[in-house]
N, C-alpha and C. Protein backbone atom coordinates (compact mmCIF):
# COMPACT_ATOMS: atom_id res chain seq x y z
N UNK A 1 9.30 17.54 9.83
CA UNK A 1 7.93 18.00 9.96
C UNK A 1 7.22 17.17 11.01
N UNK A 2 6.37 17.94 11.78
CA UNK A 2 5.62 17.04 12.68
C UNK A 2 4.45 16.12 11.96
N UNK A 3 4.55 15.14 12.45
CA UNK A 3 3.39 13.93 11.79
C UNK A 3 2.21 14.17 12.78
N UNK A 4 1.04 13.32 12.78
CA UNK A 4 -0.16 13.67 13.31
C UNK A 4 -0.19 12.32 14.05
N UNK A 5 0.22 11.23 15.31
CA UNK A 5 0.19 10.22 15.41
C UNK A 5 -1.30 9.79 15.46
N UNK A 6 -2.18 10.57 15.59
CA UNK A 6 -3.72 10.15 15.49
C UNK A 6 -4.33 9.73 14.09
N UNK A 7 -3.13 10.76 12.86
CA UNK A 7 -3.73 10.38 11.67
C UNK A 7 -3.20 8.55 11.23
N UNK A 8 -4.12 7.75 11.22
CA UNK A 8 -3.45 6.71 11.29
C UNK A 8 -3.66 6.29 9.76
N UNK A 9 -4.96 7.07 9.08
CA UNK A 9 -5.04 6.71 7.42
C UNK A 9 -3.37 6.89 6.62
N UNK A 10 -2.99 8.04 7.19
CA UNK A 10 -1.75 8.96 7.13
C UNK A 10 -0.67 7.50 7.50
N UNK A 11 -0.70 7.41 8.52
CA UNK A 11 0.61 6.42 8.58
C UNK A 11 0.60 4.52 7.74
N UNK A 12 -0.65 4.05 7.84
CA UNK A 12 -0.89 3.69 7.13
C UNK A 12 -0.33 3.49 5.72
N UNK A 13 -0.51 4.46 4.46
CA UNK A 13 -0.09 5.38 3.62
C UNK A 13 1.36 5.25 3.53
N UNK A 14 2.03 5.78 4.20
CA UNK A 14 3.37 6.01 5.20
C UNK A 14 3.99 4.59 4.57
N UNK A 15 3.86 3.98 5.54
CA UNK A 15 4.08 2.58 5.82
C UNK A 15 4.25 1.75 4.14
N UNK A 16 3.51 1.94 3.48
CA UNK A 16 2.86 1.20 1.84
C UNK A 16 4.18 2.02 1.03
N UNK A 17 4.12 3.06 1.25
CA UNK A 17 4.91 4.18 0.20
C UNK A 17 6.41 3.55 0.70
N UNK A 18 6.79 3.04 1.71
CA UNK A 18 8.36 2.70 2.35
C UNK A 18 8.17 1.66 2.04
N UNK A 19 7.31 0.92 1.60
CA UNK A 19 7.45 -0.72 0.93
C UNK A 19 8.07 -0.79 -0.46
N UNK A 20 7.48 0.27 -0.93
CA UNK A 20 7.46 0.66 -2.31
C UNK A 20 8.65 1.57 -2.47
N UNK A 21 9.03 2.01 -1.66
CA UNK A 21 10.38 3.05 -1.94
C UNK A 21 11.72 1.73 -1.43
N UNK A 22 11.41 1.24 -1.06
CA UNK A 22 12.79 -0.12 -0.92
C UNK A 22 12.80 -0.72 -2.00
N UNK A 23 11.72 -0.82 -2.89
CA UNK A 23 11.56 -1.29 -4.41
C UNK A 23 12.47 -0.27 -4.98
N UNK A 24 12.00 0.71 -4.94
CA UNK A 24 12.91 1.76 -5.48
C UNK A 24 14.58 1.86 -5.58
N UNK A 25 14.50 1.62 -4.22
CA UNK A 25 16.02 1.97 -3.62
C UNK A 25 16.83 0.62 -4.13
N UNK A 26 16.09 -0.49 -4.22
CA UNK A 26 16.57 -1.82 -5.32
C UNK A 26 16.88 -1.46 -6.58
N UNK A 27 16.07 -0.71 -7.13
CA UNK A 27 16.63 -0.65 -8.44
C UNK A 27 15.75 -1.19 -9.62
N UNK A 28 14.19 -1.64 -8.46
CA UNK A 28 13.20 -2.20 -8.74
C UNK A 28 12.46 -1.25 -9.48
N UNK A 29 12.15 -0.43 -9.50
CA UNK A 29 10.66 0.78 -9.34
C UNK A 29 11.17 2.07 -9.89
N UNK A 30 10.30 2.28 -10.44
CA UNK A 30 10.78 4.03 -11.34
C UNK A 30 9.79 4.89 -10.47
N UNK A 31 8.53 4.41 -10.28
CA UNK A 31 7.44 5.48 -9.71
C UNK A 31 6.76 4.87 -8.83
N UNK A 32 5.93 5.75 -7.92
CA UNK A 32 5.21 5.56 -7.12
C UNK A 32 4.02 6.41 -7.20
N UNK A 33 3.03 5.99 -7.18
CA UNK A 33 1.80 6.81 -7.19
C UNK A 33 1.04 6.13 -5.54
N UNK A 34 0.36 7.42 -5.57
CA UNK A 34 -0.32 7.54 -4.00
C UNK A 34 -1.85 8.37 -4.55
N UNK A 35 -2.87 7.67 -3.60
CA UNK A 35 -3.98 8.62 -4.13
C UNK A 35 -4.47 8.13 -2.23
N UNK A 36 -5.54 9.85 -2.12
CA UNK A 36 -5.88 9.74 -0.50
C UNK A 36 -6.66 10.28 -0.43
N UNK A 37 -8.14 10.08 -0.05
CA UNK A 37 -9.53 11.01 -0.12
C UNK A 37 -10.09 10.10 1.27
N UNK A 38 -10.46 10.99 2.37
CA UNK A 38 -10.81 10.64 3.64
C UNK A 38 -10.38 9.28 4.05
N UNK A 39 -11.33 8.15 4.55
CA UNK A 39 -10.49 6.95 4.81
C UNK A 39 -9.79 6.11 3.71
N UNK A 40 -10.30 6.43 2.26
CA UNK A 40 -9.63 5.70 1.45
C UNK A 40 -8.59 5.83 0.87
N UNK A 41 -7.64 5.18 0.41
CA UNK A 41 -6.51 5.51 -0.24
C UNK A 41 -5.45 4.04 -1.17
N UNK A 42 -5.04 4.65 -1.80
CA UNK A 42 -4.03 3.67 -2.65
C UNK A 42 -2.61 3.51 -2.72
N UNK A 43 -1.63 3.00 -3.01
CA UNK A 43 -0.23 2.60 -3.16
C UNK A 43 -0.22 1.88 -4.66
N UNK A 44 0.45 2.78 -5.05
CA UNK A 44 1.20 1.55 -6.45
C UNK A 44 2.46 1.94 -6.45
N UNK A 45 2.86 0.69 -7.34
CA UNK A 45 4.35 0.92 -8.03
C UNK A 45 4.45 0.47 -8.69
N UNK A 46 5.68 0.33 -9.70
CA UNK A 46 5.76 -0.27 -11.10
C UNK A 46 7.16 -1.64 -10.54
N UNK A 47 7.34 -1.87 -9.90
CA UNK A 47 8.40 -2.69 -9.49
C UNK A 47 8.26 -4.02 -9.42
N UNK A 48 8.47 -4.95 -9.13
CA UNK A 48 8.63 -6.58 -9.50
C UNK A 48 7.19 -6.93 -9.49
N UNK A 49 6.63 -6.60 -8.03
CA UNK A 49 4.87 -7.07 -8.12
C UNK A 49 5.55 -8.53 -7.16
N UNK A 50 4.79 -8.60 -6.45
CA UNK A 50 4.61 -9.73 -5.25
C UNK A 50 5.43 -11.18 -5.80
N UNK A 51 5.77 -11.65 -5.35
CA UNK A 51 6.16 -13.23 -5.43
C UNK A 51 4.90 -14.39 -5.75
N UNK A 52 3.95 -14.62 -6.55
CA UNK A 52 2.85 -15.40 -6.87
C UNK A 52 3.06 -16.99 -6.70
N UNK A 53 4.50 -17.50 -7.17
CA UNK A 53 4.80 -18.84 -6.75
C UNK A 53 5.22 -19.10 -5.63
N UNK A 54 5.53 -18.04 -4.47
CA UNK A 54 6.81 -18.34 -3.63
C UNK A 54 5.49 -18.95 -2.32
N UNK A 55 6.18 -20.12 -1.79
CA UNK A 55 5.38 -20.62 -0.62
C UNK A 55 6.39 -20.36 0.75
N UNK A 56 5.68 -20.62 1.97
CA UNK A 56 6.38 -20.54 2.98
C UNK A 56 5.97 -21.65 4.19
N UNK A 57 6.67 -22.78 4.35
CA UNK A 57 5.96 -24.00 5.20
C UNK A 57 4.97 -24.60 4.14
N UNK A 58 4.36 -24.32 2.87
CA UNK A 58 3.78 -24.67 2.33
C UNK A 58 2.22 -24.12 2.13
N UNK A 59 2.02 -22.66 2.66
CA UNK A 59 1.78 -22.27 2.30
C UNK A 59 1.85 -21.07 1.51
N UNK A 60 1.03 -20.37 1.05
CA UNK A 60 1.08 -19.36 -0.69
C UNK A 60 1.80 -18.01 0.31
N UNK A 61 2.33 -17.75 0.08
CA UNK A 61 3.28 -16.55 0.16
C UNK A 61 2.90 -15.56 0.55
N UNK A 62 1.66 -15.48 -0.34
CA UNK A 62 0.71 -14.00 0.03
C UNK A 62 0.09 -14.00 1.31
N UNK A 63 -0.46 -15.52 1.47
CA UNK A 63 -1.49 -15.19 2.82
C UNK A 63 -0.58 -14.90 3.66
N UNK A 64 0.75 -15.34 4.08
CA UNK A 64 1.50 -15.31 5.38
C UNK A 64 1.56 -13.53 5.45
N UNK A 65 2.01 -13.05 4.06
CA UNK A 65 1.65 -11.37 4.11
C UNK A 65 0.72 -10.96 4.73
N UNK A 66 -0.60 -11.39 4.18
CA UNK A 66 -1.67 -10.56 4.44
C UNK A 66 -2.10 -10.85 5.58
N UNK A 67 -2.09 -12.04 5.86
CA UNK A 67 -2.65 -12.65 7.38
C UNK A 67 -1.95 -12.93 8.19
N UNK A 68 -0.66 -12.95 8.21
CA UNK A 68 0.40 -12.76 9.09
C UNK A 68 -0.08 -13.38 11.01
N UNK A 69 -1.03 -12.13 11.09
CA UNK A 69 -1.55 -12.09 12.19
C UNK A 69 -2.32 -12.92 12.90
N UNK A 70 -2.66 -14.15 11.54
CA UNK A 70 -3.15 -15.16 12.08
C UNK A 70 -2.86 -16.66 12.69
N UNK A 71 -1.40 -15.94 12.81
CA UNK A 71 -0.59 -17.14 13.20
C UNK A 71 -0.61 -17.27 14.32
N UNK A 72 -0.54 -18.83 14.89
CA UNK A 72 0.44 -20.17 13.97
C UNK A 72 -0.59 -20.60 13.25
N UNK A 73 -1.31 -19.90 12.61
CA UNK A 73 -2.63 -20.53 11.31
C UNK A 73 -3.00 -21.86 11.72
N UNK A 74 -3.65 -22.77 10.87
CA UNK A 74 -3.90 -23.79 11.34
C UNK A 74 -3.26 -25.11 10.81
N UNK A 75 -2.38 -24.90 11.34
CA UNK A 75 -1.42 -26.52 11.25
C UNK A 75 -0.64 -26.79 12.07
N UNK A 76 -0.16 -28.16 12.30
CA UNK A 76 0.79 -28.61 13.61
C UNK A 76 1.96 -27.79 13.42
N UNK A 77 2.55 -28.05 11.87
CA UNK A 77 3.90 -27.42 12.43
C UNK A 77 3.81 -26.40 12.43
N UNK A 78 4.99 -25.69 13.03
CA UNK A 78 5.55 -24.65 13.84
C UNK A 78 6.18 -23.55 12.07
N UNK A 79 5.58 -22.80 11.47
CA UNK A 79 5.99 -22.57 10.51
C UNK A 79 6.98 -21.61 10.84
N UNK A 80 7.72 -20.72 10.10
CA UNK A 80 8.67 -19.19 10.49
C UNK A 80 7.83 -18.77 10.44
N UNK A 81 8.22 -17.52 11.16
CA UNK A 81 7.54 -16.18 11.15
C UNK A 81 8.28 -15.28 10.48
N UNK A 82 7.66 -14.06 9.57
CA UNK A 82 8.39 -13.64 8.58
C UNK A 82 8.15 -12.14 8.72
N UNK A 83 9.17 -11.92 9.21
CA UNK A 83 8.91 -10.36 9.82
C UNK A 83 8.45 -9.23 9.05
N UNK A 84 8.67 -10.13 8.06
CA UNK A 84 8.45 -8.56 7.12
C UNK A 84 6.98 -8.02 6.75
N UNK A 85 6.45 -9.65 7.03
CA UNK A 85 5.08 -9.24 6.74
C UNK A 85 4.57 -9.01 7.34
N UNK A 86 4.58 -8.90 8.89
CA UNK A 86 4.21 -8.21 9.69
C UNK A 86 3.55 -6.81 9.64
N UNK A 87 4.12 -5.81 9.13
CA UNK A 87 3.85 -4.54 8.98
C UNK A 87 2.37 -4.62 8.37
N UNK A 88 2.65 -5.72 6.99
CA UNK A 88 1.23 -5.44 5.62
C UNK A 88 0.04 -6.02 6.71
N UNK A 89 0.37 -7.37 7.20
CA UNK A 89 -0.74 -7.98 7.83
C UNK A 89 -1.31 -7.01 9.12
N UNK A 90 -0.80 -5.94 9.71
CA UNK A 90 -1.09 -5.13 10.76
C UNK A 90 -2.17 -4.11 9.81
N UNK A 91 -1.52 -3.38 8.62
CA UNK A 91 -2.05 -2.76 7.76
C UNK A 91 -3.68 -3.47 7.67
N UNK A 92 -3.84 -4.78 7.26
CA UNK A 92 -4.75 -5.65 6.55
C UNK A 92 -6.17 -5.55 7.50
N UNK A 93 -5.58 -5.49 9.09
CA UNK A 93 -6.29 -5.91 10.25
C UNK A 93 -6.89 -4.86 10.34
N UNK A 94 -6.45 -3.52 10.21
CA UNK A 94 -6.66 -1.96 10.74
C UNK A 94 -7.78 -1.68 9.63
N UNK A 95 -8.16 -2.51 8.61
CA UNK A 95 -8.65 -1.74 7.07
C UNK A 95 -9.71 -2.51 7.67
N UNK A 96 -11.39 -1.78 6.53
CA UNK A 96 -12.19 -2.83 6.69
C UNK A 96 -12.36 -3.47 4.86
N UNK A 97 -11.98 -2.63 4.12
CA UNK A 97 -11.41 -3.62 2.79
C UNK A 97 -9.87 -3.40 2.40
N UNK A 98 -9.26 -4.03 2.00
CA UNK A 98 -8.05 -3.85 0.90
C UNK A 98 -8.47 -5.09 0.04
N UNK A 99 -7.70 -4.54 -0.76
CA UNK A 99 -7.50 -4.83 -2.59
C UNK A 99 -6.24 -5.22 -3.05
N UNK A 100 -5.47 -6.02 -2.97
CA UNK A 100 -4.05 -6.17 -3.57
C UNK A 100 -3.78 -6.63 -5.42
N UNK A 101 -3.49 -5.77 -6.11
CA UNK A 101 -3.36 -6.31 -7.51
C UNK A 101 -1.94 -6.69 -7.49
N UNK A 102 -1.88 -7.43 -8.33
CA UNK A 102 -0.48 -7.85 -8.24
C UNK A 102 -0.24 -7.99 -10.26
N UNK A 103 0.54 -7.37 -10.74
CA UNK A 103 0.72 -7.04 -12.24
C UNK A 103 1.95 -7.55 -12.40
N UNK A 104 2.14 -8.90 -13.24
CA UNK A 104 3.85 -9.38 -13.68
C UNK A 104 3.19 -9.41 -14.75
N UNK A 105 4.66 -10.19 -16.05
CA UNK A 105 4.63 -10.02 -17.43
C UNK A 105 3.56 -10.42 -18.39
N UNK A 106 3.21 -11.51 -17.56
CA UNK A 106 2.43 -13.08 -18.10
C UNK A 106 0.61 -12.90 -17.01
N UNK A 107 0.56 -12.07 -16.22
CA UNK A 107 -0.21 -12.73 -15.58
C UNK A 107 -0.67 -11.79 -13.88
N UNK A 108 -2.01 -11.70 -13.90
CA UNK A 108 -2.36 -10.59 -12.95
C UNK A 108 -3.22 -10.85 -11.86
N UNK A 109 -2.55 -10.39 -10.88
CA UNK A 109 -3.65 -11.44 -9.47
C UNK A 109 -3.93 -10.43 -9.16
N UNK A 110 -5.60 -10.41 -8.59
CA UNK A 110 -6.35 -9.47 -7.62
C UNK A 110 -6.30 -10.35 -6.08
N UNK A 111 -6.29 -9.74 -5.07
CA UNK A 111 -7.30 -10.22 -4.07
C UNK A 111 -7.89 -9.20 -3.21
N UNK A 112 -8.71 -9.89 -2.72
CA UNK A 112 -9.61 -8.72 -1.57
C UNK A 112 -9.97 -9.32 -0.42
N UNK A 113 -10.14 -8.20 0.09
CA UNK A 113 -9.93 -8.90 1.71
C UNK A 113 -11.05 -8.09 2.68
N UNK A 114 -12.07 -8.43 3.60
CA UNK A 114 -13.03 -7.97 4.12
C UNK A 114 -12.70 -8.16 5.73
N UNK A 115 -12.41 -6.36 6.45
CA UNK A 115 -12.12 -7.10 8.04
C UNK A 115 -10.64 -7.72 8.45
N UNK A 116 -10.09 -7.79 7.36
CA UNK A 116 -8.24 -8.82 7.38
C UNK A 116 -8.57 -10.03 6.79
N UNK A 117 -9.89 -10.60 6.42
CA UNK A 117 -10.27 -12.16 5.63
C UNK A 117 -10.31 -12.24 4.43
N UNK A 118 -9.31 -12.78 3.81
CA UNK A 118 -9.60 -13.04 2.53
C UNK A 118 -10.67 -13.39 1.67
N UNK A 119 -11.31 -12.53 0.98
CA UNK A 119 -12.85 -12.98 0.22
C UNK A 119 -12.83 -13.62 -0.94
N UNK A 120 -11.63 -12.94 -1.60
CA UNK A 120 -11.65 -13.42 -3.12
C UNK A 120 -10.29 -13.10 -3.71
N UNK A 121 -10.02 -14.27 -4.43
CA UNK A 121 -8.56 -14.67 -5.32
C UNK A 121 -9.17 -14.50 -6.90
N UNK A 122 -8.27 -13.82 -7.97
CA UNK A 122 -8.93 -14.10 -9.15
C UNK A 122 -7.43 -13.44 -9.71
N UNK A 123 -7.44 -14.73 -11.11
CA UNK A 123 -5.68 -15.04 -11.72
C UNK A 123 -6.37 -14.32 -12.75
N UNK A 124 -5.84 -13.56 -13.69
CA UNK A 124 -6.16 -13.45 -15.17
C UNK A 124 -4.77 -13.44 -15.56
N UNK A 125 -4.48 -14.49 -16.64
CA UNK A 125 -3.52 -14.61 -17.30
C UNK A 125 -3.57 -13.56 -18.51
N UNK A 126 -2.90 -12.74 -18.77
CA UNK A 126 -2.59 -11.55 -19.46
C UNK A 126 -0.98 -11.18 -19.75
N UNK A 127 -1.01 -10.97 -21.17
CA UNK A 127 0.77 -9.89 -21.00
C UNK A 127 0.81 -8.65 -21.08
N UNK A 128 1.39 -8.17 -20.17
CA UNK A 128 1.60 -6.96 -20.03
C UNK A 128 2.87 -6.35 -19.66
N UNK A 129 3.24 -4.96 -20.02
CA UNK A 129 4.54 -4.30 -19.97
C UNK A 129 4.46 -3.94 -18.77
N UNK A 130 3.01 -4.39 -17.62
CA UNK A 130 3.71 -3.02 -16.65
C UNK A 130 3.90 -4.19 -15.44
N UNK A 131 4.44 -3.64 -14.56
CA UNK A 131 4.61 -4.79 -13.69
C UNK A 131 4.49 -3.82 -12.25
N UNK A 132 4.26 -4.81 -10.64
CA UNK A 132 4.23 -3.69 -9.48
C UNK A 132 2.97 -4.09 -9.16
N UNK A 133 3.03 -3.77 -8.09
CA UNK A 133 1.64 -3.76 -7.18
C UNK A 133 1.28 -1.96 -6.77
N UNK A 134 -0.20 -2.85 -6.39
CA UNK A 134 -1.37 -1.39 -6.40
C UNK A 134 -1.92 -2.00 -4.78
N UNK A 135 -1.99 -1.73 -4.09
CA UNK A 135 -2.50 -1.71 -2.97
C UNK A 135 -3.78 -0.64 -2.61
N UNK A 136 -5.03 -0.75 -2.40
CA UNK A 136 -5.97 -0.19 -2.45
C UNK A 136 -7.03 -0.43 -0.57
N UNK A 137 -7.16 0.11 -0.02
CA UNK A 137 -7.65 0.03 1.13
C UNK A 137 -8.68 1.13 1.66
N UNK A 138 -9.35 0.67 2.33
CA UNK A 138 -10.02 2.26 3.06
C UNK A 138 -10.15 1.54 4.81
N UNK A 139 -9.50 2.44 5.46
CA UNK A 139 -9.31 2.21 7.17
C UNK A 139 -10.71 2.17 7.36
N UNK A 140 -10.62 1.21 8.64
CA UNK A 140 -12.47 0.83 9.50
C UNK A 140 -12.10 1.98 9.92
N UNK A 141 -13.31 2.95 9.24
CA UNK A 141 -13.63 3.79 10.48
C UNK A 141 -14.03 4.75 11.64
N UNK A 142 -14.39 3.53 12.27
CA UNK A 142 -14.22 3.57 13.59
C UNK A 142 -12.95 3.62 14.51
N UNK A 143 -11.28 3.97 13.46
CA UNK A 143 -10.45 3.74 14.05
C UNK A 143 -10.02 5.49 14.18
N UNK A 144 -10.88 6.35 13.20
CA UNK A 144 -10.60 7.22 13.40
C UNK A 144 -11.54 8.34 12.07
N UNK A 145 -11.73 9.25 12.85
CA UNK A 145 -13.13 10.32 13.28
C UNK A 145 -13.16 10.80 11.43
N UNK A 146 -11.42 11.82 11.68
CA UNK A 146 -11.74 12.54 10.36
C UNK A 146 -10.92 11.50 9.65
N UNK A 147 -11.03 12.09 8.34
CA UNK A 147 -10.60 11.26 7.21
C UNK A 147 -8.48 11.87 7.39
N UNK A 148 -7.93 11.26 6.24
CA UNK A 148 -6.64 12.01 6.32
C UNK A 148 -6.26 13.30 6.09
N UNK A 149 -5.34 13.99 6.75
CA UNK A 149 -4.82 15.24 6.51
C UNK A 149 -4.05 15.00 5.11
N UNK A 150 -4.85 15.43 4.17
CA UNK A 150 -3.93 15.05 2.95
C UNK A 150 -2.56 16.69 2.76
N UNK A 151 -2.54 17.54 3.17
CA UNK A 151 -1.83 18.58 3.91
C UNK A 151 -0.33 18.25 4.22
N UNK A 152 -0.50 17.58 4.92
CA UNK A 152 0.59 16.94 6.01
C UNK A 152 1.05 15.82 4.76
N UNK A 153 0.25 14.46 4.92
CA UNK A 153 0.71 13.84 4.15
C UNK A 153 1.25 14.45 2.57
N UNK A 154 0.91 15.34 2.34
CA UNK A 154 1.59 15.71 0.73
C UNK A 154 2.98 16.49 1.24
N UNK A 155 3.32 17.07 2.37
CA UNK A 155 4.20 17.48 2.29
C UNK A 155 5.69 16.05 3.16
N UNK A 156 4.79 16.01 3.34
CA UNK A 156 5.79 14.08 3.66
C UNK A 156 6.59 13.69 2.65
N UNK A 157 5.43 13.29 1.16
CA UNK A 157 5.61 12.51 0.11
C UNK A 157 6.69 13.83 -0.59
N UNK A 158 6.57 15.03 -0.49
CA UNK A 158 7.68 16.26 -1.52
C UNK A 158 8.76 15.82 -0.22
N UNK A 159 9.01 15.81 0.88
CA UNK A 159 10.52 15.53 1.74
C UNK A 159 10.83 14.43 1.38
N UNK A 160 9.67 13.01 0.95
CA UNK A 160 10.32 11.77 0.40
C UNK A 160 10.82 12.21 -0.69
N UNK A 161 10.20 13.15 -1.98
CA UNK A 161 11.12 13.04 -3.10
C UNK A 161 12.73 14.19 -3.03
N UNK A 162 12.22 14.91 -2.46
CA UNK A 162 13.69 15.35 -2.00
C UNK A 162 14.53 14.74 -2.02
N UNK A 163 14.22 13.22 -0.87
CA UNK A 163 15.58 12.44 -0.56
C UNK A 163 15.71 11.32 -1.61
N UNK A 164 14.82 11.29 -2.43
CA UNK A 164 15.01 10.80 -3.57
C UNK A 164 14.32 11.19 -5.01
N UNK A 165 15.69 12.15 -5.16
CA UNK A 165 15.53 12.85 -6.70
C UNK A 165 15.00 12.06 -7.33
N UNK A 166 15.58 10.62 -8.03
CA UNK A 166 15.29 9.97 -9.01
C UNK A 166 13.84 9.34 -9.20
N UNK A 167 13.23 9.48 -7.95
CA UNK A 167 11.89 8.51 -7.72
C UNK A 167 11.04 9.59 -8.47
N UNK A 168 9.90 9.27 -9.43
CA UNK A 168 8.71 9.41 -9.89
C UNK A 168 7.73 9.33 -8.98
N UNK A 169 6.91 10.31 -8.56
CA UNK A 169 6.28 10.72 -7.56
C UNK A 169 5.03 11.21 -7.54
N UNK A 170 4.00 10.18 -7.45
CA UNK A 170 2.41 11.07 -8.05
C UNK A 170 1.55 11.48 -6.28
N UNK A 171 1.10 12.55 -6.08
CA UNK A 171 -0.08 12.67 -5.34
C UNK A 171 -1.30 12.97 -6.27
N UNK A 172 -2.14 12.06 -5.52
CA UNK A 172 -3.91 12.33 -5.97
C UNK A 172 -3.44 12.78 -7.73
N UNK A 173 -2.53 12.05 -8.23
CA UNK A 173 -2.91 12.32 -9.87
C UNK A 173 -1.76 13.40 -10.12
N UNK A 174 -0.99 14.18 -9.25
CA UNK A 174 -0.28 15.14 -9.59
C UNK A 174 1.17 14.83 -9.30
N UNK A 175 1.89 15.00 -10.31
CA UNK A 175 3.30 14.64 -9.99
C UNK A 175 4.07 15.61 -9.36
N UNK A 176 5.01 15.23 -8.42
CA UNK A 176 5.47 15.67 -7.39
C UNK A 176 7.14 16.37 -7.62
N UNK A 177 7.14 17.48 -7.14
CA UNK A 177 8.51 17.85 -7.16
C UNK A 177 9.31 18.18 -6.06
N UNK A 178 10.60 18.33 -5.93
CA UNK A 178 10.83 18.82 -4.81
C UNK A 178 10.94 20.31 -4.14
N UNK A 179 11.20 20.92 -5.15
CA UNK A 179 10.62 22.71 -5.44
C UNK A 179 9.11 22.30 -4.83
N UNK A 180 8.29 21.61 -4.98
CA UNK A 180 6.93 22.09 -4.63
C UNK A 180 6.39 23.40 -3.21
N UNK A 181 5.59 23.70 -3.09
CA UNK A 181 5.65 24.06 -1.38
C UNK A 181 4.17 22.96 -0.77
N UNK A 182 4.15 22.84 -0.01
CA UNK A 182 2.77 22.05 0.67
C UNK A 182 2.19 22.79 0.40
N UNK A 183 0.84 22.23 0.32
CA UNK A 183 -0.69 23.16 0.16
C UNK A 183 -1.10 23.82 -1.03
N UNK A 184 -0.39 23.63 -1.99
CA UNK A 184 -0.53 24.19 -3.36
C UNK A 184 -1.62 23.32 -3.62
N UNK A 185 -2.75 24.12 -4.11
CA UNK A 185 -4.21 22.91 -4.75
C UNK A 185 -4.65 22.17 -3.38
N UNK A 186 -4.43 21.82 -2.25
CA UNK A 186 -5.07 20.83 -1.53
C UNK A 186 -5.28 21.83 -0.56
N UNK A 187 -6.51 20.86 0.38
CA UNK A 187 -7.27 21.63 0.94
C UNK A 187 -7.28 21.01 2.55
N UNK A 188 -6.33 20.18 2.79
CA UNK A 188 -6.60 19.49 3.67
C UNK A 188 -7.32 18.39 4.28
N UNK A 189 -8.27 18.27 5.26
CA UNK A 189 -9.03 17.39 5.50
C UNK A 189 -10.01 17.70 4.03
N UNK A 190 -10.99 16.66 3.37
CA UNK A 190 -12.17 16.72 2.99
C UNK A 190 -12.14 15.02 2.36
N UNK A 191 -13.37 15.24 2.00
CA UNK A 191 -14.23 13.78 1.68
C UNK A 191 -14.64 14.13 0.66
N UNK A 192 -14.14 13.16 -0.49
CA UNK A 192 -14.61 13.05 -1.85
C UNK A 192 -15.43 12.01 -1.77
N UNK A 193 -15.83 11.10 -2.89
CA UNK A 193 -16.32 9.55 -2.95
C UNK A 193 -14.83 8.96 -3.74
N UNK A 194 -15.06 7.63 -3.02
CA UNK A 194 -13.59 6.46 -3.37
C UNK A 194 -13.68 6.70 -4.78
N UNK A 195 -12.25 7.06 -5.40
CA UNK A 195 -12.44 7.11 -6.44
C UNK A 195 -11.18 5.71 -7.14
N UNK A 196 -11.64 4.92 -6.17
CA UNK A 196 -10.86 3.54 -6.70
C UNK A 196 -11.68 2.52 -7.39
């Protein structure tokens, strides 16, 4: 199917859902849910949920994710660069908020981020059965006019479950099949209010 390279909420999206489908393809993740209303949109999964202890050069794991881009950060040494996070921290820069929850057994991290800057960290120690990250964002923008072709993108996410039968598959609340056809119920471009 042709993609829209202008829709960038769309690739964006894209990008979060293939983070989350390598969870999958681990052996990590049963489902994936996706929700997308003009610039805003979400990513979850039920799969391990971020690394909370893991450091890198000594620092927290997450920022090198999220801020990636702000390297060589501020210290003498020369830390790695960690390619992987590359992609999220590009993601982080392009948004003017994201939201990262992070859900393990024992214990649940939010953060938020204003512009690509981290605003706020908050731990709640909790047990819980579900585990996986939720990624929550809405694109600056000014990076682009209309909101997403949710159209296009829904028929993306039914060719992703195609190529993977086994994956659990939500759009905007509706679970996904591969029988589906595009455009069933959606309307394309429109603007709801964030319903995150």
């Amino acid at each position: 199917m042709d993609l829209d390279p202008h829709d960038i909420t769309a690739s964006l999206i894209r990008a979060l859902v293939l983070y989350a489908l390598a969870e999958f393809q681990a052996g990590h993740a049963t489902t994936i849910r996706v929700n997308a209303d003009g610039h805003s949109f979400s990513v979850a999964d039920d799969g391990r949920g971020h690394a909370l202890e893991r450091t890198v050069a000594g620092l927290p794991y997450l920022k090198f994710v999220y801020t990636h881009l702000d390297y060589p950060f501020e210290q003498r040494a020369n830390a790695p660069v960690q390619l992987h996070a590359i992609g999220i921290s590009l993601i982080n820069a392009l948004c003017s908020e994201v939201t990262v929850t992070t859900r393990k057994a024992d214990e649940m991290l939010r953060m938020s981020f204003q512009r690509g800057r981290l605003c706020d960290t908050e731990v709640v120690r909790i047990k819980s059965a579900e585990t996986g990250n939720t990624i929550s964002a809405k694109l600056n923008p000014q990076l682009q006019d209309d909101g997403v072709d949710t159209r296009r993108l829904r028929q993306w996410l039914v060719d992703l479950r195609t190529a993977s039968p086994k994956l659990n598959l939500y759009f905007n609340n509706i679970e996904l099949h591969a029988a589906h056809a595009a455009g069933a119920g959606d309307h394309g471009h429109h603007s709801v209010p964030d319903a995150r």
